[in-house]
N, C-alpha and C. Protein backbone atom coordinates (compact mmCIF):
# COMPACT_ATOMS: atom_id res chain seq x y z
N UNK A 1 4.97 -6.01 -16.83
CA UNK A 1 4.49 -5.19 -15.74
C UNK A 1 2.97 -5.06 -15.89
N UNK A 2 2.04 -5.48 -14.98
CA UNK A 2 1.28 -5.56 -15.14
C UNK A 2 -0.31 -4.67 -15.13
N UNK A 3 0.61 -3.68 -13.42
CA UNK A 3 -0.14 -2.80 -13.14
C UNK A 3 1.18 -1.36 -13.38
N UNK A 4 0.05 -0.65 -14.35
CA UNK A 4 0.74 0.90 -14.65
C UNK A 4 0.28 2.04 -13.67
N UNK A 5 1.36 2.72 -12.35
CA UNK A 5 0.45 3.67 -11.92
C UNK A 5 0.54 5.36 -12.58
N UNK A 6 -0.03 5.74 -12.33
CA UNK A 6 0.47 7.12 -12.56
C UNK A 6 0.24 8.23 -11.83
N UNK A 7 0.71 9.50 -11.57
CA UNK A 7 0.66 10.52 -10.28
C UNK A 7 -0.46 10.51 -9.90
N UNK A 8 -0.50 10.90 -8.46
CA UNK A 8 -2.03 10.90 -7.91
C UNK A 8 -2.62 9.40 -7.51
N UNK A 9 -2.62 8.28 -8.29
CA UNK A 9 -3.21 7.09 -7.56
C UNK A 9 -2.90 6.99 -6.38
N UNK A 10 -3.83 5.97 -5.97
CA UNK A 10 -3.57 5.82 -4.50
C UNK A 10 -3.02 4.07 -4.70
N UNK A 11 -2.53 3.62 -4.03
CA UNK A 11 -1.52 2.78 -4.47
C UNK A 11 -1.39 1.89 -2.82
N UNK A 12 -1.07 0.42 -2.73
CA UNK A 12 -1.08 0.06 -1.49
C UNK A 12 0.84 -0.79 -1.50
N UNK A 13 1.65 -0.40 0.01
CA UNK A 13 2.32 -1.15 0.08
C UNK A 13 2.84 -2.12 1.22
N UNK A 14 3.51 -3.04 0.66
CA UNK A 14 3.74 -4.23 2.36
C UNK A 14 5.07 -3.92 2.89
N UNK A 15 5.33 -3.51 3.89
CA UNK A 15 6.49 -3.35 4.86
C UNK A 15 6.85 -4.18 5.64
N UNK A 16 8.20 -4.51 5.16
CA UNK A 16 8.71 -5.67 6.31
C UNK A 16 7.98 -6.62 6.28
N UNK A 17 7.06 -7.23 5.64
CA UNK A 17 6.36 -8.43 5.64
C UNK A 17 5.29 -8.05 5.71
N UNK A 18 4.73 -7.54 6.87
CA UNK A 18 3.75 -7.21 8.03
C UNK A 18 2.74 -6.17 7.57
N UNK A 19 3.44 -4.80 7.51
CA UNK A 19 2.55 -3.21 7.33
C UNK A 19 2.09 -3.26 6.14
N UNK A 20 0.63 -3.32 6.29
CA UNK A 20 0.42 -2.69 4.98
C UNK A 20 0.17 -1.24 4.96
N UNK A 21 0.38 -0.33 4.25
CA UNK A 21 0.34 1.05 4.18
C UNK A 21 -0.42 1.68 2.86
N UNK A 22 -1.38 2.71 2.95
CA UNK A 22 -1.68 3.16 1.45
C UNK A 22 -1.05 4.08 1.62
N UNK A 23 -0.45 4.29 -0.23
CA UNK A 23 0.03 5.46 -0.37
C UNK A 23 -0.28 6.28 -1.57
N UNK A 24 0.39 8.02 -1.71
CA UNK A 24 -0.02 8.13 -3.11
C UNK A 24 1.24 8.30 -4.20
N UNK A 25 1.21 7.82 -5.20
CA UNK A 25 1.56 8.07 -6.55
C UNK A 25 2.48 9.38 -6.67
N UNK A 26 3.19 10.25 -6.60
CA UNK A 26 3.87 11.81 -6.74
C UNK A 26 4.77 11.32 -7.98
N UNK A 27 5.49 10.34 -8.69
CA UNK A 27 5.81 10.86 -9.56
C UNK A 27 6.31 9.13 -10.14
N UNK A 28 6.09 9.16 -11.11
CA UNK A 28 6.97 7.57 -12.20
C UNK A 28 7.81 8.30 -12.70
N UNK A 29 8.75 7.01 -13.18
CA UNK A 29 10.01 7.03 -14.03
C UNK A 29 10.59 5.69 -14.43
N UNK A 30 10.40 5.37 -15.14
CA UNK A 30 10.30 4.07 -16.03
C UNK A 30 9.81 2.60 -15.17
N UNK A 31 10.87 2.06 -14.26
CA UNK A 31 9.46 0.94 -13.35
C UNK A 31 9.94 1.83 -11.62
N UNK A 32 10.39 2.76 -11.53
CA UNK A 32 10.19 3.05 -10.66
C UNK A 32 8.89 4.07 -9.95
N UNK A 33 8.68 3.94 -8.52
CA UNK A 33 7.62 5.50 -8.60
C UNK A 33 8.35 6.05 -7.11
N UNK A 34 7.98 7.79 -7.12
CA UNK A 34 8.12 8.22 -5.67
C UNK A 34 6.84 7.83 -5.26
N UNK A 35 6.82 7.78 -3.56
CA UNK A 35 5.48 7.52 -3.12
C UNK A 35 5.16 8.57 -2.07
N UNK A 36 4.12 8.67 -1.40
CA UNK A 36 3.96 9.41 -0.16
C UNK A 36 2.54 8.94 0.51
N UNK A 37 3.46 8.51 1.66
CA UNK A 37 2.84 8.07 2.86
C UNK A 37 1.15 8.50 3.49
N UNK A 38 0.21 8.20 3.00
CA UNK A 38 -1.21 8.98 3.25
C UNK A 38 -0.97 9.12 5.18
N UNK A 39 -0.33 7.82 5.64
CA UNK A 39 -0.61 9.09 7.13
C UNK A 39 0.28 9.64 8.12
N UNK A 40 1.83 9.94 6.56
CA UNK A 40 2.33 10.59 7.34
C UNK A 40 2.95 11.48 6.09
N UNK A 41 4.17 12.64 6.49
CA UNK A 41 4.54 13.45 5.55
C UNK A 41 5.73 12.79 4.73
N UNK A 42 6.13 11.43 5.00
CA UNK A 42 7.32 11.11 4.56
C UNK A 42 7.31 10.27 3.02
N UNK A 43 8.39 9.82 2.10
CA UNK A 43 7.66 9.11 1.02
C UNK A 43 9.11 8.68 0.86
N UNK A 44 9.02 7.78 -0.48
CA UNK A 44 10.04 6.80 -0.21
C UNK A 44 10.20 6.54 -2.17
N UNK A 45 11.38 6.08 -2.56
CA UNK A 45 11.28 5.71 -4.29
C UNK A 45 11.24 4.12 -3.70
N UNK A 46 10.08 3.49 -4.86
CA UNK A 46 10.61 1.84 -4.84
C UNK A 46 10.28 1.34 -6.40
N UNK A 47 10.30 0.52 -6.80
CA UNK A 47 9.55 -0.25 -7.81
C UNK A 47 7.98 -0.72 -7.83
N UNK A 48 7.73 -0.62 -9.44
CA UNK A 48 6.42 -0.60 -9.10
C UNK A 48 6.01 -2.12 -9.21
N UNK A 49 7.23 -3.14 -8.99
CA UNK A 49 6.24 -4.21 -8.60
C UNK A 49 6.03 -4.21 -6.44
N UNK A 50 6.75 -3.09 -6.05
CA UNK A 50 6.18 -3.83 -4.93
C UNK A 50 4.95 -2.98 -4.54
N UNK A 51 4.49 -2.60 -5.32
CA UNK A 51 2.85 -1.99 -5.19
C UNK A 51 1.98 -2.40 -5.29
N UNK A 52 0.75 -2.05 -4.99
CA UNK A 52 -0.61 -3.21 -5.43
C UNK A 52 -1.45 -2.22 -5.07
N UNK A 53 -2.29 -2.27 -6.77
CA UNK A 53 -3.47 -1.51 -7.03
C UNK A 53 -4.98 -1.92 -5.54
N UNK A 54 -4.87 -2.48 -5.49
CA UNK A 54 -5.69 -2.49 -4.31
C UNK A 54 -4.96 -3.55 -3.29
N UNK A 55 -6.73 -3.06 -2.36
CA UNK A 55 -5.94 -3.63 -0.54
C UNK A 55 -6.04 -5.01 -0.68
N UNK A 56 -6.77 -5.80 -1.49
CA UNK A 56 -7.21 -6.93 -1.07
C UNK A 56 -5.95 -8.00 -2.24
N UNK A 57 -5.14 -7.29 -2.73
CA UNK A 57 -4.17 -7.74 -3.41
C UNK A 57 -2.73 -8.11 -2.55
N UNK A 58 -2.45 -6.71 -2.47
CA UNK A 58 -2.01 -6.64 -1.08
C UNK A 58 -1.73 -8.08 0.17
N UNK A 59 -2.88 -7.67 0.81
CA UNK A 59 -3.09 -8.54 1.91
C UNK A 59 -2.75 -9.88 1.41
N UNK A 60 -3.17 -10.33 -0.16
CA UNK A 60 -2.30 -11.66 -0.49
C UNK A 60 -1.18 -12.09 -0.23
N UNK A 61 -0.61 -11.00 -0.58
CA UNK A 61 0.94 -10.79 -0.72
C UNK A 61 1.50 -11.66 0.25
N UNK A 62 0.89 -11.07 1.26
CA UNK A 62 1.12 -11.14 3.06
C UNK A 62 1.49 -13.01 3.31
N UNK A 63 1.93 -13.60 4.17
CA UNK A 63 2.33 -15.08 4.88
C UNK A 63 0.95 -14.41 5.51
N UNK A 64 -0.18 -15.52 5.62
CA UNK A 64 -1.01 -16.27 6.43
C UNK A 64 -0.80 -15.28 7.79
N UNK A 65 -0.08 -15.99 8.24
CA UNK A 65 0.16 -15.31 9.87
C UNK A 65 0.24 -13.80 10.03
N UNK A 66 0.81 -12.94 9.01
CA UNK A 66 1.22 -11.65 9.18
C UNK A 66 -0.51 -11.03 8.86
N UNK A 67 -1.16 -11.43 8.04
CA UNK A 67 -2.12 -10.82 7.60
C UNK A 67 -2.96 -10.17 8.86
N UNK A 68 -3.53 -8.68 8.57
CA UNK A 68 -4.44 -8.35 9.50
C UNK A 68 -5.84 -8.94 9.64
N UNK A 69 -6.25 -8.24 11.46
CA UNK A 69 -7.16 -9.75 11.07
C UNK A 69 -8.45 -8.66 10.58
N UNK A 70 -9.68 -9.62 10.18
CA UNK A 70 -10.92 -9.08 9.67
C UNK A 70 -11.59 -8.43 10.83
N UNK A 71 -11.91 -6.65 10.48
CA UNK A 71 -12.31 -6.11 11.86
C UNK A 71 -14.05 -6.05 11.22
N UNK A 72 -14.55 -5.99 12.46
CA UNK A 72 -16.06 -5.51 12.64
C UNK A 72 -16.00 -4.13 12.53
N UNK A 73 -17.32 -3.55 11.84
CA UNK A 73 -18.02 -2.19 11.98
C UNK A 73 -17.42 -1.52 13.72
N UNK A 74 -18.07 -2.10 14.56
CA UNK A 74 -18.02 -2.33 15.68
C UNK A 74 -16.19 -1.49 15.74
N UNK A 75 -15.16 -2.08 15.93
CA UNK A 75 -13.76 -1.95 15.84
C UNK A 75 -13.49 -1.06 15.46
N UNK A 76 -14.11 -0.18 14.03
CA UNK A 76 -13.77 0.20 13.22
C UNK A 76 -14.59 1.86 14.36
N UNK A 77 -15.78 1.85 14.16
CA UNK A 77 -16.19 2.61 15.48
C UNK A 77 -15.19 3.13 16.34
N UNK A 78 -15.45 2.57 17.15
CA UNK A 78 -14.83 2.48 18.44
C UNK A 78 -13.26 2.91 18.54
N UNK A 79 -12.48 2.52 17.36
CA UNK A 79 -11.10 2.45 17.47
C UNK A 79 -10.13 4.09 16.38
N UNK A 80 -11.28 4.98 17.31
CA UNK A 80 -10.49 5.86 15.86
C UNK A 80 -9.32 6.17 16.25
């Protein structure tokens, strides 16, 4: 196991292929963790390999096609 989290990290995961979601850390227990949803109130138990210490790990994860695409400043603006 490569990456260890522990309560409180912020932690990234892939849904269904597609979503990536950050979340935080609330509690480990041997390779499992609880998680909770940063933008919503809900959280979920999974394993901590399907986590990834950062976004750009993550997005590997992802098939080519599913990946989000690269936004501009601009997008990021504009699109709150």
């Amino acid at each position: 196991m490569a990456d260890t989290f522990h309560p409180g990290d912020t932690a990234y995961i892939v849904e269904s292929v597609r979503f990536l979601r950050e979340v935080t850390i609330v509690r480990v227990t041997r390779d499992f963790c609880v998680i909770r949803y940063n933008d919503s109130h809900g959280g979920i138990r999974v394993r901590q390999s399907r986590l990834f210490a950062n976004r750009d790990d993550a997005v590997q994860s992802m098939p080519p096609s599913a990946r989000p695409k690269r936004q501009s400043h601009w997008d990021l603006y504009f699109n709150h």
